[in-house]
Protein backbone atom coordinates (compact mmCIF):
# COMPACT_ATOMS: atom_id res chain seq x y z
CA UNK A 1 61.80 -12.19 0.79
CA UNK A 2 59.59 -12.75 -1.91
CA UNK A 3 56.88 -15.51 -3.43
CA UNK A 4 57.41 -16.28 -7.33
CA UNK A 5 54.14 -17.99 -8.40
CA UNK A 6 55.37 -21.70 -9.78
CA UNK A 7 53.10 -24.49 -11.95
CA UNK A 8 51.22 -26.90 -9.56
CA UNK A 9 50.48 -24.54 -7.38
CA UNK A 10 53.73 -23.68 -6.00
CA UNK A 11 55.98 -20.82 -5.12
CA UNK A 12 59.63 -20.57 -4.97
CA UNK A 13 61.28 -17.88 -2.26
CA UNK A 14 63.47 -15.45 -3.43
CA UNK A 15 65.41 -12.55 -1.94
CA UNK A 16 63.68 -8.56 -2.76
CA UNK A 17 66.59 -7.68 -4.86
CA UNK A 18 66.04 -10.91 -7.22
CA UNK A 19 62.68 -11.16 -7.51
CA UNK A 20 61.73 -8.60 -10.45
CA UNK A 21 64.95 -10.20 -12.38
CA UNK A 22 63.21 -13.47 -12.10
CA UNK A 23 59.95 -12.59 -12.07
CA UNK A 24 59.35 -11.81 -15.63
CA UNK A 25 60.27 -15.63 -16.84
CA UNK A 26 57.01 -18.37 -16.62
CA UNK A 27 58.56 -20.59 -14.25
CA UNK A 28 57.58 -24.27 -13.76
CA UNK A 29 57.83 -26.74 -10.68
CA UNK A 30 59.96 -30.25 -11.68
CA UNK A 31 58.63 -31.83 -8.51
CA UNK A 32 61.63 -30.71 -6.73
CA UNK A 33 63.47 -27.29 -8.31
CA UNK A 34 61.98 -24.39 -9.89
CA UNK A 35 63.26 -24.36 -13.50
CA UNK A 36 62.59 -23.02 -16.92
CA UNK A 37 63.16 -23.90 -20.60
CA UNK A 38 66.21 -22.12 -22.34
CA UNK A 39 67.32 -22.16 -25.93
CA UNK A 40 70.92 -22.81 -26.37
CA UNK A 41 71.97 -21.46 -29.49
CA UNK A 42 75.13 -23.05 -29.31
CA UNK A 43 73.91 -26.68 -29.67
CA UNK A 44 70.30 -25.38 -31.31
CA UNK A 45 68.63 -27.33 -28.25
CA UNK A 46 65.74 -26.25 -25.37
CA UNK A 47 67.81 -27.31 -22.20
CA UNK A 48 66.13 -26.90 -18.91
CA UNK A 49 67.30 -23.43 -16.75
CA UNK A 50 67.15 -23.99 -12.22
CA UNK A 51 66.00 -20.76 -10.79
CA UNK A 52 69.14 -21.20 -8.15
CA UNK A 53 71.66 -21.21 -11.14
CA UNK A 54 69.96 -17.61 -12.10
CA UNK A 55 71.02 -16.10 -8.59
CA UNK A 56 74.26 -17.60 -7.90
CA UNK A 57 75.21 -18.86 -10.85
CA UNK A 58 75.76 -22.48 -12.60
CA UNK A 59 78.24 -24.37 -10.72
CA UNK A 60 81.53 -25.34 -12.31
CA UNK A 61 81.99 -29.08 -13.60
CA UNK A 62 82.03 -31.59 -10.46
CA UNK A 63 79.84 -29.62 -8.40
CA UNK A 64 76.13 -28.54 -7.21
CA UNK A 65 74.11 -26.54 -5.66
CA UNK A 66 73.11 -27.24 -2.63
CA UNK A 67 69.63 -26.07 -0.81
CA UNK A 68 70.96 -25.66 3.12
CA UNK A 69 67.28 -26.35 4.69
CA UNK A 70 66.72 -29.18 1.55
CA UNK A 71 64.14 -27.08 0.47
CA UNK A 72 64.48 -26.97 -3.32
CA UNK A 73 62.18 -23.76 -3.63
CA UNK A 74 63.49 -21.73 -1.34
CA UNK A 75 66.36 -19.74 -3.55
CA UNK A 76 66.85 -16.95 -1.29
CA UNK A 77 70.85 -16.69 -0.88
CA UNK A 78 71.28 -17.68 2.32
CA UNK A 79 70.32 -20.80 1.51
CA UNK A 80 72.19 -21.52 -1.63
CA UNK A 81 75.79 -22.55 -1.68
CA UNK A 82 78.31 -24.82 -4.35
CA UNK A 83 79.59 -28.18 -2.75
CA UNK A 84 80.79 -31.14 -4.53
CA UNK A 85 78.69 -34.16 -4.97
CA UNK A 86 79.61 -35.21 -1.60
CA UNK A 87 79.18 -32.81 0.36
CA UNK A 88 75.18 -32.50 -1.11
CA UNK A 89 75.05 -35.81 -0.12
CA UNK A 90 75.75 -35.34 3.50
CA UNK A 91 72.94 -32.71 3.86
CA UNK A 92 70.65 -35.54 2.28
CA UNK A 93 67.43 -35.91 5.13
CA UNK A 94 66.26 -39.26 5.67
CA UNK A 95 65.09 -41.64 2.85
CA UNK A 96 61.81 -42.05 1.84
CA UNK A 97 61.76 -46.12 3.04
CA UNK A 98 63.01 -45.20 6.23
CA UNK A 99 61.08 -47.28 9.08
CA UNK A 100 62.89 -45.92 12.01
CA UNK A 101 61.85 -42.25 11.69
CA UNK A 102 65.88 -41.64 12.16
CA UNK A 103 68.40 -40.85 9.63
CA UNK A 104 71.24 -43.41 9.90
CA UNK A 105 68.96 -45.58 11.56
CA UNK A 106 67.47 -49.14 11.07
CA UNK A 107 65.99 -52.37 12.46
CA UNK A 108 68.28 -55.37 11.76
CA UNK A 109 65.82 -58.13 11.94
CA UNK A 110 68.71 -61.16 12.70
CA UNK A 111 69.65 -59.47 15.78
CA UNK A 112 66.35 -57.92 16.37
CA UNK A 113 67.90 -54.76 17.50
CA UNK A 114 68.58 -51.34 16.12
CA UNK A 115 71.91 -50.48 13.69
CA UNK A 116 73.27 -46.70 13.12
CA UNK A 117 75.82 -46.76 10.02
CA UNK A 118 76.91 -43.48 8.10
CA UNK A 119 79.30 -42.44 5.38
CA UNK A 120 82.25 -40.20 5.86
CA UNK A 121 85.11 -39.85 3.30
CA UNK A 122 83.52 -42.09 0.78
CA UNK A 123 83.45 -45.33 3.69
CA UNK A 124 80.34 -46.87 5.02
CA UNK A 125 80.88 -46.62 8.97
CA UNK A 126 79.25 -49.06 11.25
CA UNK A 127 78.77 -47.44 14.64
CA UNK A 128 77.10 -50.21 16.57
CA UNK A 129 73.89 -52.05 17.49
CA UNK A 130 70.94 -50.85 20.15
CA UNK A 131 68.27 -51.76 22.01
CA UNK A 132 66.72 -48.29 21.96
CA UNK A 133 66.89 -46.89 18.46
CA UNK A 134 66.84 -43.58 19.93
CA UNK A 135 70.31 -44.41 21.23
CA UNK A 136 71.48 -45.49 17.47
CA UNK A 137 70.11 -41.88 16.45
CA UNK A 138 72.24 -40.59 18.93
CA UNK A 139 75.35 -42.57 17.62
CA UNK A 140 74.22 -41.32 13.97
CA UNK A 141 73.59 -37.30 15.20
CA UNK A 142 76.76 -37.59 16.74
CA UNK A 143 78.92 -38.93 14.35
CA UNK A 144 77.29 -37.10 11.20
CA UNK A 145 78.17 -33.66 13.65
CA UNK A 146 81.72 -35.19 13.74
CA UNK A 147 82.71 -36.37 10.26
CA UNK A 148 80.11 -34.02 8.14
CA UNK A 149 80.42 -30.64 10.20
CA UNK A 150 78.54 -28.20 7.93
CA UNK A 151 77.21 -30.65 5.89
CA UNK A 152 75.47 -32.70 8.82
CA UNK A 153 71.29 -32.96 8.68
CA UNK A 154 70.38 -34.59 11.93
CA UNK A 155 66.82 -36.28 10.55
């Protein structure tokens, strides 16, 4: 594994056998991806480049890459694979106004108790109320394991 030296201060990881390929582009940090500016002679328009699409290629129409650990500058292989939008989804970690420290997890002030939901198949899924909301991270962990398999990011 190798360091590519990003804008910003960053660094995006790539595998030994990449990194001289990639390494003789400027490459900039997005705030999330490692990209670059390519001219597309086609349309006669700059179009931005993702360093991941460079080492496994652009994914078809309808789907993504998807960073396993969520880290978008870590392009080694291993942690690069194309899902559809969905799939990404499920891999999503917590969101940033999360109060509960638990993905799936949140305080439902009526009841004044805890509430685990999660999505599977395109359905929001209520899986129950808690006094403990380690106990509705539980419920969460347990069904994301169960209706995401691969996909599921216990955060």
């Amino acid at each position: 594994m190798k360091k590519i030296k990003l804008t910003q201060g960053k660094y995006a990881l790539v595998d030994n056998e990449d990194f001289e390929r990639l390494n003789q582009f400027k490459w900039c940090f997005n705030g999330r991806y490692a990209v670059r500016s390519i001219y597309n002679s086609k349309n006669k328009k700059w179009e931005i480049w993702y360093m991941h699409w460079s080492i496994i290629g652009k994914p078809p129409k309808k789907t993504e890459t998807d960073h396993i650990n969520c880290n978008g500058l870590d392009n080694r292989k291993e942690n690069l694979r194309i899902v559809t939008q969905n799939e990404n989804r499920m891999n999503r970690g917590k969101q940033k106004n999360n109060t509960s420290g638990f993905k799936g997890v949140a305080w439902y002030k009526d009841y004044k108790k805890w509430t685990a939901r999660i999505m599977a198949n395109g359905v929001s899924m209520y899986l129950g109320v808690f006094d403990d909301k380690n106990k509705a991270a539980k419920a969460y962990n347990d069904a994301s394991k169960k209706y995401h398999k691969e996909f599921s990011r216990i955060a």
